[in-house]
C-alpha atoms as a PDB file:
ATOM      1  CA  UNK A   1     -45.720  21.962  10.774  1.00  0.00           C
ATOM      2  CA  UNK A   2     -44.437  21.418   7.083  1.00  0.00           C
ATOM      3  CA  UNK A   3     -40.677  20.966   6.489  1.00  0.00           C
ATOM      4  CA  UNK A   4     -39.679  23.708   3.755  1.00  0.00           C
ATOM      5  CA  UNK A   5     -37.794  21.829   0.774  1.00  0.00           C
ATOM      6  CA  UNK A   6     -34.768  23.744  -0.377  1.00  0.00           C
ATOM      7  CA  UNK A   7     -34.118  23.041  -4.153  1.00  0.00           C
ATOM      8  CA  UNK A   8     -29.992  23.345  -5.313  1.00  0.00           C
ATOM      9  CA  UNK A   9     -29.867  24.339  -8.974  1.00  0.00           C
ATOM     10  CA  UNK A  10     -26.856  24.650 -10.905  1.00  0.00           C
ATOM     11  CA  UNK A  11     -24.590  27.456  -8.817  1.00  0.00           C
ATOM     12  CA  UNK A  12     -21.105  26.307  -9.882  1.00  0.00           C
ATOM     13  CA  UNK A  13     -19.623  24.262 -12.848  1.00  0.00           C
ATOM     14  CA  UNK A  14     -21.539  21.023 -11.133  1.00  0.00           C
ATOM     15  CA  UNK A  15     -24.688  20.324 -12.390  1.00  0.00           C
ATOM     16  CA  UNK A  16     -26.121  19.749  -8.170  1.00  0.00           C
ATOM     17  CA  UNK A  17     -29.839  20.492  -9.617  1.00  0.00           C
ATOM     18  CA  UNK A  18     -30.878  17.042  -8.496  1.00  0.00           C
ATOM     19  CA  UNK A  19     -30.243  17.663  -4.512  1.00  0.00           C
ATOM     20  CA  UNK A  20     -32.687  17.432  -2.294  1.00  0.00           C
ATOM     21  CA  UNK A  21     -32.091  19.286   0.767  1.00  0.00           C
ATOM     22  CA  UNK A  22     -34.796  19.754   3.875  1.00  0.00           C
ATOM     23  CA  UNK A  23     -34.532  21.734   6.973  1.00  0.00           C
ATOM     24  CA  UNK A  24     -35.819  19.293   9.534  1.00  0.00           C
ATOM     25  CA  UNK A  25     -37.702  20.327  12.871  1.00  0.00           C
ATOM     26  CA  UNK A  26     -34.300  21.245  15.090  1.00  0.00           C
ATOM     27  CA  UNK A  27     -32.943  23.293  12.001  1.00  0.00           C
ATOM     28  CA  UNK A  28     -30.465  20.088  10.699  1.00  0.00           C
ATOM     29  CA  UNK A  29     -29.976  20.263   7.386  1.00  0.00           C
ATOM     30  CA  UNK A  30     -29.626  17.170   4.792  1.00  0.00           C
ATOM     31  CA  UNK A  31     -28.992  16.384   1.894  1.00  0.00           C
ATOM     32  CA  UNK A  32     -31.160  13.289   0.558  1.00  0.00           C
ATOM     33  CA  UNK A  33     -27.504  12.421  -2.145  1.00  0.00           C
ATOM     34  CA  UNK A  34     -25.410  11.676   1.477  1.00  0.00           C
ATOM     35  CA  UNK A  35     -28.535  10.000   3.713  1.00  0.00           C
ATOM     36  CA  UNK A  36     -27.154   6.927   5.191  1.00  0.00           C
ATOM     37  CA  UNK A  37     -23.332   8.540   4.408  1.00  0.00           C
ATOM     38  CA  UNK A  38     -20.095   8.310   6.896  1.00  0.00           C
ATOM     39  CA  UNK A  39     -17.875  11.564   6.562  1.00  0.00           C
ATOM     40  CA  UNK A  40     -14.281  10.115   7.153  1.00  0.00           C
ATOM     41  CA  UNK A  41     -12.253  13.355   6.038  1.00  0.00           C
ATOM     42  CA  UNK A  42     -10.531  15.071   3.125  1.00  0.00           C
ATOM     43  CA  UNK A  43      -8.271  14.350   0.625  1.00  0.00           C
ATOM     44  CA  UNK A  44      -5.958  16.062  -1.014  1.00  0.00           C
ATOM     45  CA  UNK A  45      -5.037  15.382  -4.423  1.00  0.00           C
ATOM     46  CA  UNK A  46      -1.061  15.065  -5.455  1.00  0.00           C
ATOM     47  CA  UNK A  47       1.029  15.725  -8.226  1.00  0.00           C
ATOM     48  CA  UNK A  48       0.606  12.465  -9.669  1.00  0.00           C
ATOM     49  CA  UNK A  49      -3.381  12.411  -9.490  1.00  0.00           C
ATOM     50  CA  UNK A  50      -2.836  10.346  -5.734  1.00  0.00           C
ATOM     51  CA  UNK A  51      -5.181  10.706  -2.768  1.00  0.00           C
ATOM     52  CA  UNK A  52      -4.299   9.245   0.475  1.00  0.00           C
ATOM     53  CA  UNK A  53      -7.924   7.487   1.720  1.00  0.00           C
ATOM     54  CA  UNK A  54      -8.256   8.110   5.507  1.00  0.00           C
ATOM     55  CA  UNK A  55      -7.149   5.126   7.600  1.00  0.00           C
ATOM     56  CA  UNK A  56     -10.511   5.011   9.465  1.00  0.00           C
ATOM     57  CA  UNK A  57     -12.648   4.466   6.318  1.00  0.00           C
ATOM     58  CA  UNK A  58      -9.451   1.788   5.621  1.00  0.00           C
ATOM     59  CA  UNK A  59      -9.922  -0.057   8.373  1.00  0.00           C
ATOM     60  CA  UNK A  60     -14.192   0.515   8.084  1.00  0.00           C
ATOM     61  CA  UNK A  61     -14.207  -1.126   4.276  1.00  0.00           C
ATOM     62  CA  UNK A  62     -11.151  -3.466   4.683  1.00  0.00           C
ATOM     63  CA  UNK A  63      -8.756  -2.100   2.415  1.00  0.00           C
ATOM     64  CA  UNK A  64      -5.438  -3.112   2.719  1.00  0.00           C
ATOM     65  CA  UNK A  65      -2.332  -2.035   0.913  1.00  0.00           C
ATOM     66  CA  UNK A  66      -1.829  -3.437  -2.844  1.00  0.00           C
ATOM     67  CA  UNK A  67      -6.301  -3.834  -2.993  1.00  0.00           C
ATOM     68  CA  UNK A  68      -7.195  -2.883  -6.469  1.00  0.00           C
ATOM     69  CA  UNK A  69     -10.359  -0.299  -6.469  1.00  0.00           C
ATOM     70  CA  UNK A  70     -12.403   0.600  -8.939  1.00  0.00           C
ATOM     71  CA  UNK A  71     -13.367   4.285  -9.693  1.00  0.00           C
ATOM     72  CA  UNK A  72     -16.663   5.077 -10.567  1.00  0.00           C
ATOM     73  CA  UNK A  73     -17.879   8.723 -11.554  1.00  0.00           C
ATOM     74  CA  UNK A  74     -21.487   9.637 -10.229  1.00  0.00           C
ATOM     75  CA  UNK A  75     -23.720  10.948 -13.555  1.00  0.00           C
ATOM     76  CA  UNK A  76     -24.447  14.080 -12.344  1.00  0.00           C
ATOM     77  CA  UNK A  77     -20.537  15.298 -11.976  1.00  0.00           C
ATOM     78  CA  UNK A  78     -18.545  16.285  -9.243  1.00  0.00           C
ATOM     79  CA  UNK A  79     -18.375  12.723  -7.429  1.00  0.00           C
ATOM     80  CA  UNK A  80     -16.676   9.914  -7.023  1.00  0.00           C
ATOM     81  CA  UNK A  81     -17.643   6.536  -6.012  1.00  0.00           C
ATOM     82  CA  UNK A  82     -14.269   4.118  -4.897  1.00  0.00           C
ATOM     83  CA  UNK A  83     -15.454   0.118  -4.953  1.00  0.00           C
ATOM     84  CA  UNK A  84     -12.872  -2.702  -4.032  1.00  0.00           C
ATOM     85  CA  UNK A  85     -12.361  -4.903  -7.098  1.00  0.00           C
ATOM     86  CA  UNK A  86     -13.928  -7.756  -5.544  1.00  0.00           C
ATOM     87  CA  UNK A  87     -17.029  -6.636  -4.820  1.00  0.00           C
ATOM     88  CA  UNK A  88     -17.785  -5.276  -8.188  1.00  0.00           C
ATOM     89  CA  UNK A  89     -16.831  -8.923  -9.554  1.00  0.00           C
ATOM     90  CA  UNK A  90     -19.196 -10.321  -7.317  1.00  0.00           C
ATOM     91  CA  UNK A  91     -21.795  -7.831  -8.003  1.00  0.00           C
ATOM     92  CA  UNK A  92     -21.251  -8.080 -11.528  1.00  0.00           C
ATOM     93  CA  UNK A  93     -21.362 -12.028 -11.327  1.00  0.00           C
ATOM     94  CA  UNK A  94     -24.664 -12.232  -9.272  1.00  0.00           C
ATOM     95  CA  UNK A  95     -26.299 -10.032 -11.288  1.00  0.00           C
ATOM     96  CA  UNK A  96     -25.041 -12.247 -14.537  1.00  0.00           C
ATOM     97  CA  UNK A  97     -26.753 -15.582 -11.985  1.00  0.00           C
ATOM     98  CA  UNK A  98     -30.210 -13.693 -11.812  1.00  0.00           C
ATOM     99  CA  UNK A  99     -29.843 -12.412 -15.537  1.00  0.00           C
ATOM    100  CA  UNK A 100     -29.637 -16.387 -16.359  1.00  0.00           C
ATOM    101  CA  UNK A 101     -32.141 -17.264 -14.506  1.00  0.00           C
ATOM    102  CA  UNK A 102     -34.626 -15.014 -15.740  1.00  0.00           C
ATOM    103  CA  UNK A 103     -33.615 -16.067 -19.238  1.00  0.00           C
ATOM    104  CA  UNK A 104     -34.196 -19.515 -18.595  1.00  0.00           C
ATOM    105  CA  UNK A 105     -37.704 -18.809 -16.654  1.00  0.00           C
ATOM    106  CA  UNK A 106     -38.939 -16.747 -20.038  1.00  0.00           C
ATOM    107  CA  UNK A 107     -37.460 -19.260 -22.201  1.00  0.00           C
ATOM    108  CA  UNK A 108     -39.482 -22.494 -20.185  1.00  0.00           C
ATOM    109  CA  UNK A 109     -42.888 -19.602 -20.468  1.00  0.00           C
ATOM    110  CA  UNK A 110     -42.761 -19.194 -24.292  1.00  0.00           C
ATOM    111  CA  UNK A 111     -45.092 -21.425 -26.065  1.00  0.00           C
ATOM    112  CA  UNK A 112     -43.375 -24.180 -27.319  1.00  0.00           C
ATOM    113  CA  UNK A 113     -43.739 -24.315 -31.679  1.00  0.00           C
ATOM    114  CA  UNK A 114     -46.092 -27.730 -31.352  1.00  0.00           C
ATOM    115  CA  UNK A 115     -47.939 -26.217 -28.456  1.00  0.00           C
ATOM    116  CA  UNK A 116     -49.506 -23.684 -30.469  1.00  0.00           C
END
């Protein structure tokens, strides 16, 4: 038996065109943007712009009160993507590492000028 693919296309303001959603055997629908995804709840926005982030996904991801997040916005609108400071630094600063390193490997393959 095949599994029918569902294609979203743009019903609202969001541009969702790019979901992928299948009906598996069972009738369990998913969406292939929140595979591997942990619902923790909803939040509300305040006056100010504030959410309050649900104390389990706190505790889950370690966040503590006074940790700086960063705020990312997902390309295809409509989503949000919340990172603790720290780990973009040290994503941003291993990526930098292998960025070097590969520099230096291409640099050591070029022919040198008395080689030629």
């Amino acid at each position: 038996m095949t599994t029918p693919v569902i294609s979203a296309y743009n019903q609202s303001e969001y541009d969702i065109s790019y979901l992928d959603t299948r009906v598996n055997p069972g009738g369990v629908i998913t969406l292939s943007i929140l595979r591997g995804s942990d619902f923790y709840g909803a939040a509300t926005v305040g006056e100010r712009g504030q959410i309050v982030i649900p104390a389990e996904a706190r505790k889950r991801y370690g966040i503590e009160i006074g940790d700086k997040l960063m705020v990312f916005g997902r390309h295809h609108g409509g989503g949000l993507i919340l990172m603790k400071a720290e780990l973009v630094t040290k994503i941003v600063t291993t990526a930098l590492s292998e960025l070097s390193g590969l520099e230096k490997i291409l640099s050591e393959s070029e022919p040198k000028p008395d080689q030629e």
